[in-house]
Protein backbone atom coordinates (compact mmCIF):
# COMPACT_ATOMS: atom_id res chain seq x y z
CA UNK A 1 11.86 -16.97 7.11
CA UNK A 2 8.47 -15.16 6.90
CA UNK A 3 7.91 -12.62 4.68
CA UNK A 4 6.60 -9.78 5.91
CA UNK A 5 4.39 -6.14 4.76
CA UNK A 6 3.88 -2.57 5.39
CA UNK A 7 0.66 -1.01 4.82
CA UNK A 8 -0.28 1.90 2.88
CA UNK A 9 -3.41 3.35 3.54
CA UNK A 10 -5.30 5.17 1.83
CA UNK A 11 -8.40 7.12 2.79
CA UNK A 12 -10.58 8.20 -0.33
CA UNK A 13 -13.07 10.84 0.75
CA UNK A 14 -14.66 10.97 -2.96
CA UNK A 15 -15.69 7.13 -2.30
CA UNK A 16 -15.94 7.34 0.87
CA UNK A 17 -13.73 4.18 1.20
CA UNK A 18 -10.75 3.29 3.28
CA UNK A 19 -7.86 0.71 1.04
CA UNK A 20 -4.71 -0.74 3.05
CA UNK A 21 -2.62 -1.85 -0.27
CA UNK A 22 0.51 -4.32 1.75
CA UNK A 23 3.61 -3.59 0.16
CA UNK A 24 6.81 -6.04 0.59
CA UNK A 25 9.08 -5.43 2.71
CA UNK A 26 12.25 -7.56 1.61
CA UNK A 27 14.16 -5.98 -1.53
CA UNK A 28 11.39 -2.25 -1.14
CA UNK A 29 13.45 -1.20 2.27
CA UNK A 30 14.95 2.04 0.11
CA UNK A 31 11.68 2.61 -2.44
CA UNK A 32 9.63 2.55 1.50
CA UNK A 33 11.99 5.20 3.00
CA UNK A 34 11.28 6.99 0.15
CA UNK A 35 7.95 6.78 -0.49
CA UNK A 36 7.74 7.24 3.86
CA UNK A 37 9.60 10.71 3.08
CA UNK A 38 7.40 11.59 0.13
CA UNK A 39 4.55 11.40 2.49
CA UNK A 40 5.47 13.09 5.75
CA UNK A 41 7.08 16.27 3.21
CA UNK A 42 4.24 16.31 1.03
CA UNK A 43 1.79 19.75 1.66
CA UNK A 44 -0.70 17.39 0.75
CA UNK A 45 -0.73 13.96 1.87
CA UNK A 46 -3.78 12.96 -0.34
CA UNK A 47 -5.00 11.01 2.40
CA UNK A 48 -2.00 8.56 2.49
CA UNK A 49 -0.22 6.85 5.60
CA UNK A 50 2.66 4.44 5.66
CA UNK A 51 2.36 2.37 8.26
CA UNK A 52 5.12 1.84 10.60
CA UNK A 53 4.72 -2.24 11.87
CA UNK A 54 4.93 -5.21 10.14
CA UNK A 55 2.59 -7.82 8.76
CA UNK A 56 3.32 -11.14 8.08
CA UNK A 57 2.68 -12.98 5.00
CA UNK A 58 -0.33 -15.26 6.86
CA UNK A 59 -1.64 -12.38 8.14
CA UNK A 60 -1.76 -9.97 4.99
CA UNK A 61 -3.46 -12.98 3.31
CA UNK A 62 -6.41 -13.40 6.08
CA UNK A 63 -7.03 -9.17 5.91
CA UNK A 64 -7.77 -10.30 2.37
CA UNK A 65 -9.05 -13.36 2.14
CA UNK A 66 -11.61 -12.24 5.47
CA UNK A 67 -11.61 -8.39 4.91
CA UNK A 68 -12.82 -7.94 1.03
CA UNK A 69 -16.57 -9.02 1.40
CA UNK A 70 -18.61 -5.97 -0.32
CA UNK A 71 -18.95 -4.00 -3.36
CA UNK A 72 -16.68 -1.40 -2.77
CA UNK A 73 -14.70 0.83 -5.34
CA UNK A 74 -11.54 -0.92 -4.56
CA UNK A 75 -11.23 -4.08 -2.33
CA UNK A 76 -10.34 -2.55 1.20
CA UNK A 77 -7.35 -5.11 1.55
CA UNK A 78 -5.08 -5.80 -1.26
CA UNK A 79 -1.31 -7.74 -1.34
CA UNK A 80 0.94 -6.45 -3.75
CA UNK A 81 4.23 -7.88 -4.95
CA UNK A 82 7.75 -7.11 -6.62
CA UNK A 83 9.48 -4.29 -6.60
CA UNK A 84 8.34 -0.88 -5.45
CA UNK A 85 9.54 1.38 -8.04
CA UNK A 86 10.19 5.48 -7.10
CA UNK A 87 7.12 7.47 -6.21
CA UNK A 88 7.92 10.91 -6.81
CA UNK A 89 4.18 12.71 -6.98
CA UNK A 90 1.65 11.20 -4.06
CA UNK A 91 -1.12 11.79 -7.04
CA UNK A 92 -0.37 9.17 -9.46
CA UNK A 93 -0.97 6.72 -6.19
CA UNK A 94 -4.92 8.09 -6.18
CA UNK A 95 -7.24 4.95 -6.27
CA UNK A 96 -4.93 2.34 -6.09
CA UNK A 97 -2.43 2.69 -8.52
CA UNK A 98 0.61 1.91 -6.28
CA UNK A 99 -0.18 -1.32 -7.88
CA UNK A 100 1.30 -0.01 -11.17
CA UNK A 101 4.56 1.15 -9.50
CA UNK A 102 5.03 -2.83 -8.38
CA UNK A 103 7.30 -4.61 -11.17
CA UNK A 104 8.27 -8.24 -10.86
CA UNK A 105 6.74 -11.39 -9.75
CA UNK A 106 3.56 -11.32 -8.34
């Protein structure tokens, strides 16, 4: 069985920068609802989109691996892993920080 990702973009006009942060699918199904709700209610979307397909695991890994040459803020492709814990304010995801909403192995 191959794991597989959504993809949360987000588009930073202060930087200037585009991040796609790949979030697990297996075990997050509820925390993605969620967070998917959270978005498409929010008066504000902060420049967030939850992508509906799937990646798999090889190709999450080449968008990395290929896609982070530069000096960016942020890397423009990053794989997170774990548990997606609530989201319940679109601002404490600015610059990247779903990362620190992931618990559990990486």
């Amino acid at each position: 069985m191959t794991d597989t990702y959504v993809r949360l973009t987000e588009e930073n006009e202060w930087e200037g920068e585009t991040w796609h942060h790949y979030l697990p699918v297996a075990g997050n199904e509820q925390a993605l609802s969620a967070l998917r709700e959270l978005i498409h209610n929010a008066f504000d979307d902060f420049g967030f989109t939850l992508g509906e397909e799937t990646c798999t695991d090889i190709q999450v890994d080449t968008l990395v691996r290929l896609g982070n040459d530069g000096d960016g803020y942020l890397p423009p492709h990053t794989k997170l892993a774990g548990r997606l814990t609530p989201v319940d304010d679109l601002k404490k995801l600015y610059k990247g920080q779903i990362a620190n909403f992931m618990k559990g192995p990486s």
